[in-house]
N, C-alpha and C. Protein backbone atom coordinates (compact mmCIF):
# COMPACT_ATOMS: atom_id res chain seq x y z
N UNK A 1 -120.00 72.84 77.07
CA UNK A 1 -120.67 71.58 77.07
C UNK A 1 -121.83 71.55 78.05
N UNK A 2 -121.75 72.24 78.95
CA UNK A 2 -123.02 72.31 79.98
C UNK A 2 -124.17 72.85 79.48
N UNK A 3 -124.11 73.55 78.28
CA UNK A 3 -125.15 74.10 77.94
C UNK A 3 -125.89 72.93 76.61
N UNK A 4 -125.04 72.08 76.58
CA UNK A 4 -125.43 70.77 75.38
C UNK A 4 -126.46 69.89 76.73
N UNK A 5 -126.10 69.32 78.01
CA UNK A 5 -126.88 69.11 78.66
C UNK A 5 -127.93 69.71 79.30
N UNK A 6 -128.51 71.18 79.32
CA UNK A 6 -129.35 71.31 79.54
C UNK A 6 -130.56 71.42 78.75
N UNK A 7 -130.26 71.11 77.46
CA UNK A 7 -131.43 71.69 76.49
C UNK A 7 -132.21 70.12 76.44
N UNK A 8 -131.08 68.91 76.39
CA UNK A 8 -132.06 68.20 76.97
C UNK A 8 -133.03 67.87 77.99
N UNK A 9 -132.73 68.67 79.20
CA UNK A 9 -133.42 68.62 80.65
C UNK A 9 -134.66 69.56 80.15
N UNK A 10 -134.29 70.61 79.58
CA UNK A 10 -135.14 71.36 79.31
C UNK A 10 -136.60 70.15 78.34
N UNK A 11 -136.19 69.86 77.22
CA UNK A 11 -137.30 69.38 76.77
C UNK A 11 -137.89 68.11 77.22
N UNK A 12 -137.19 67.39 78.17
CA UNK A 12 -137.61 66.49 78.97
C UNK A 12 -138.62 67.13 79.93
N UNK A 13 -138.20 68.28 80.34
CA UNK A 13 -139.36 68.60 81.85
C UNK A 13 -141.17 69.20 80.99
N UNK A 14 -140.40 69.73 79.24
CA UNK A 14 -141.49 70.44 78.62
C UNK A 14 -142.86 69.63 78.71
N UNK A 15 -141.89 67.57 77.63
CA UNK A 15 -142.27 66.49 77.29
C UNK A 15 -143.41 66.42 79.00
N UNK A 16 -142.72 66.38 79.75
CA UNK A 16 -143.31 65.65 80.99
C UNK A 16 -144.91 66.49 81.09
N UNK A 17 -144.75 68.14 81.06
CA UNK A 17 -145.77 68.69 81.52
C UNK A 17 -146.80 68.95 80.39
N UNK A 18 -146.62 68.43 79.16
CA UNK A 18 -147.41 68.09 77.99
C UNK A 18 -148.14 66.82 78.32
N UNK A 19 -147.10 65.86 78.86
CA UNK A 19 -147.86 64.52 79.18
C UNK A 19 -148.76 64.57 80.56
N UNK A 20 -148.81 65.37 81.81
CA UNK A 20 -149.70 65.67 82.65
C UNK A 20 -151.05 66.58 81.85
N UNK A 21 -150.78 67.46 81.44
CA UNK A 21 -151.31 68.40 81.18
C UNK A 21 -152.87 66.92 79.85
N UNK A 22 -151.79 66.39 79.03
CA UNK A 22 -152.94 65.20 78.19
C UNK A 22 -153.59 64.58 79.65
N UNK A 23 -153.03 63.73 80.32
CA UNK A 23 -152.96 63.20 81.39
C UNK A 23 -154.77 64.01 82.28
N UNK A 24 -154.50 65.12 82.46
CA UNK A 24 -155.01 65.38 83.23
C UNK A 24 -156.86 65.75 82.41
N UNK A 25 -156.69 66.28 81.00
CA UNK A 25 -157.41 66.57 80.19
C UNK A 25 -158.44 65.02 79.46
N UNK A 26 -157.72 64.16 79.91
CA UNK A 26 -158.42 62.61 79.67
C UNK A 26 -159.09 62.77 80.74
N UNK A 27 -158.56 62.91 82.15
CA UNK A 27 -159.43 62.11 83.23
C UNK A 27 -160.81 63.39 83.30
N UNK A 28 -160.27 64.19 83.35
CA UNK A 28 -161.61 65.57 83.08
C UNK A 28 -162.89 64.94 82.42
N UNK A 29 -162.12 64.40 80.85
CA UNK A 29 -163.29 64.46 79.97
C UNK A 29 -163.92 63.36 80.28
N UNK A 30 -163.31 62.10 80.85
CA UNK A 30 -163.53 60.78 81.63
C UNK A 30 -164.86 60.70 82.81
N UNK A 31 -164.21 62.01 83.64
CA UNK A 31 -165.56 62.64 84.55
C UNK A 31 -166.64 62.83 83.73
N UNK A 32 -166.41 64.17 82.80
CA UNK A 32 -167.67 64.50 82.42
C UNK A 32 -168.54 63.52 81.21
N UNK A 33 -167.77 62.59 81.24
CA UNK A 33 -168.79 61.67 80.26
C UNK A 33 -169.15 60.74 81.34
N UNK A 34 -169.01 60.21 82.21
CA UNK A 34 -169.60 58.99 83.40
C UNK A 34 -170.48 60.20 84.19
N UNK A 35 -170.49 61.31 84.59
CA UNK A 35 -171.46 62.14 85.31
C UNK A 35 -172.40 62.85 84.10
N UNK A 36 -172.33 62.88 82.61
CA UNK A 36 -173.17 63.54 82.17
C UNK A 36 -174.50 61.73 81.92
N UNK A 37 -173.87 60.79 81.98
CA UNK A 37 -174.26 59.45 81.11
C UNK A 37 -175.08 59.41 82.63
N UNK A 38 -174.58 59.90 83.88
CA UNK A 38 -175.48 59.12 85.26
C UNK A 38 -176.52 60.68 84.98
N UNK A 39 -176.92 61.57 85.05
CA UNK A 39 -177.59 62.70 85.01
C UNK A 39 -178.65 62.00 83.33
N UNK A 40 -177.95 61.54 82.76
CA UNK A 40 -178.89 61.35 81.11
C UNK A 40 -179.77 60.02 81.88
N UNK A 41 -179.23 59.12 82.66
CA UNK A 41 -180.04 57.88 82.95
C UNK A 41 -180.74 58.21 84.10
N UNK A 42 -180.42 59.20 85.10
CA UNK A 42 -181.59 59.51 85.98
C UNK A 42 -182.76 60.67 85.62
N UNK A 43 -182.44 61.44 84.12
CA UNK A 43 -183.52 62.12 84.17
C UNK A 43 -184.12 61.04 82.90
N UNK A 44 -184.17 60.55 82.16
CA UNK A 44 -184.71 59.66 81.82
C UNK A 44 -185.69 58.53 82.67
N UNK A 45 -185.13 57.98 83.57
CA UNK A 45 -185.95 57.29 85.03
C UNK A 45 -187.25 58.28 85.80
N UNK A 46 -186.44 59.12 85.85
CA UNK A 46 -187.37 60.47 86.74
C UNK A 46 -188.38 60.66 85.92
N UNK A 47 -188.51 60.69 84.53
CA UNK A 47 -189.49 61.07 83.52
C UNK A 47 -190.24 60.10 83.66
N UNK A 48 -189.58 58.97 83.36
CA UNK A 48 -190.61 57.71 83.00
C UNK A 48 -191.64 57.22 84.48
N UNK A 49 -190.95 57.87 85.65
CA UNK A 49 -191.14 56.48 86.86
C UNK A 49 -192.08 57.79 87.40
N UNK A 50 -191.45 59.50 86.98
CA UNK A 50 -192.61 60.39 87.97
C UNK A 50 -191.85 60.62 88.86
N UNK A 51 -191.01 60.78 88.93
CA UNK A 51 -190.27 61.03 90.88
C UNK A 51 -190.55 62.57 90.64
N UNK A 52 -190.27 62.67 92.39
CA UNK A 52 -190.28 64.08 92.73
C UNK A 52 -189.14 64.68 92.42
N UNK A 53 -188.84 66.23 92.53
CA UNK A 53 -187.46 66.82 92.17
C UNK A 53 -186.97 65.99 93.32
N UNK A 54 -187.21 66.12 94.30
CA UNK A 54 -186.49 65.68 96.01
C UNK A 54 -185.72 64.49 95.66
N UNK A 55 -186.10 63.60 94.71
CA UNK A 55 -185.65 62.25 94.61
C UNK A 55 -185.03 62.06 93.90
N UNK A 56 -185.25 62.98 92.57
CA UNK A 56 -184.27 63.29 91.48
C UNK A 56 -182.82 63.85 91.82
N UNK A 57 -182.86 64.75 92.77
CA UNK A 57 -181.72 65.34 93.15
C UNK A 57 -180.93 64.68 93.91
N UNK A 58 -181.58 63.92 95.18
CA UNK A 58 -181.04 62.92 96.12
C UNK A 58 -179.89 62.27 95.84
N UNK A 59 -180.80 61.57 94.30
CA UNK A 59 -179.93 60.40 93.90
C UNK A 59 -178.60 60.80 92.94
N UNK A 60 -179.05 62.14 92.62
CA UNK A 60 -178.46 62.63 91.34
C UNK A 60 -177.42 62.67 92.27
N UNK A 61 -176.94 63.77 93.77
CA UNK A 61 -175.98 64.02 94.62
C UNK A 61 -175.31 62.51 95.12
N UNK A 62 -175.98 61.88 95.17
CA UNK A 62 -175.55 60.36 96.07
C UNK A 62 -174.72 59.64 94.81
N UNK A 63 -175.35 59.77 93.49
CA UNK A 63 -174.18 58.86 92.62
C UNK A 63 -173.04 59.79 92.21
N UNK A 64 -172.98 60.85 92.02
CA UNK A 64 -172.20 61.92 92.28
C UNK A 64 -170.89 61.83 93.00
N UNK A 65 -171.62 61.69 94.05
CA UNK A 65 -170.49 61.45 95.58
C UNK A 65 -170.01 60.06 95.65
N UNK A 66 -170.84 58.69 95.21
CA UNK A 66 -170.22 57.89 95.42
C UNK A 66 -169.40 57.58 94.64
N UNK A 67 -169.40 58.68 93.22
CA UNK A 67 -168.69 58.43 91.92
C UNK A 67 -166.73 59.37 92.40
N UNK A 68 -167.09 59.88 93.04
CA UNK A 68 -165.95 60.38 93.70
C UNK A 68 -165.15 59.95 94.97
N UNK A 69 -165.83 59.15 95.26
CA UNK A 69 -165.14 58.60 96.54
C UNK A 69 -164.55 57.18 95.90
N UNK A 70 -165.32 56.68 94.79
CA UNK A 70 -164.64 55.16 94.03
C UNK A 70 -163.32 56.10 93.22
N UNK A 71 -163.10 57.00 92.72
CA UNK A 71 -162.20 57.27 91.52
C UNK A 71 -161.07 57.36 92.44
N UNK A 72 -159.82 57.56 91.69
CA UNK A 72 -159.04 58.12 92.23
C UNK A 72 -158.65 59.47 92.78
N UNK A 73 -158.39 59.73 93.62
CA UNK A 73 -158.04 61.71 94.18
C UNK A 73 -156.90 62.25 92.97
N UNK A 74 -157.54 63.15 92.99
CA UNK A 74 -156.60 64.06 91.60
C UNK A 74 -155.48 64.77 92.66
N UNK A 75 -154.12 64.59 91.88
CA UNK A 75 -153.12 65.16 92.56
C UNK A 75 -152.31 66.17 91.79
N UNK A 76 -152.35 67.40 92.68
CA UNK A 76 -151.83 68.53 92.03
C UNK A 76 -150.52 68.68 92.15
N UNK A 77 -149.78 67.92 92.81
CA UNK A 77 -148.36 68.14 93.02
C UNK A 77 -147.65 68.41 91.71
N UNK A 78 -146.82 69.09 91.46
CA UNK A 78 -145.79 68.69 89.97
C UNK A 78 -145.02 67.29 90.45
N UNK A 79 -145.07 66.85 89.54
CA UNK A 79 -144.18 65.65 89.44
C UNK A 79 -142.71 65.47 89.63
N UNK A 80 -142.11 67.00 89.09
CA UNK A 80 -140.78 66.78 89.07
C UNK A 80 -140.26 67.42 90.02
N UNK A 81 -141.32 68.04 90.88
CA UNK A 81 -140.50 68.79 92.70
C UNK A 81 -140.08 67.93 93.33
């Protein structure tokens, strides 16, 4: 009978690291669409307004960084340690 309870533990821990693993593959693609959409609206600006690279980059690093300090910190721990 012990071996009837583990096959459920087993696909419970599988279930769990399928659901991080989606989990983690949303917030990725989440990044790269809010940092590709701020890079599409500042080189668009930069074109139209003339900035220098210096200013282009500035800002490009500054929304960047402030876009990472608002999100949440990604946590690598496993869940089920």
């Amino acid at each position: 009978m012990s071996g009837d309870r583990s096959a459920p533990d087993q696909r419970d821990r599988q279930r769990s690291r399928y659901r991080a693993g989606a989990t983690t593959a949303g917030r990725l693609l989440a990044d790269l669409v809010v940092v590709g959409c701020w890079v599409l609206l500042l080189t668009l600006l930069s074109l139209s307004a003339n900035w220098s690279r210096a200013q282009f980059y500035g800002l490009l690093l500054l929304g960047v960084g402030c876009y990472v300090l608002v999100t949440a910190p990604w946590d690598w721990r496993a869940e089920d340690e």
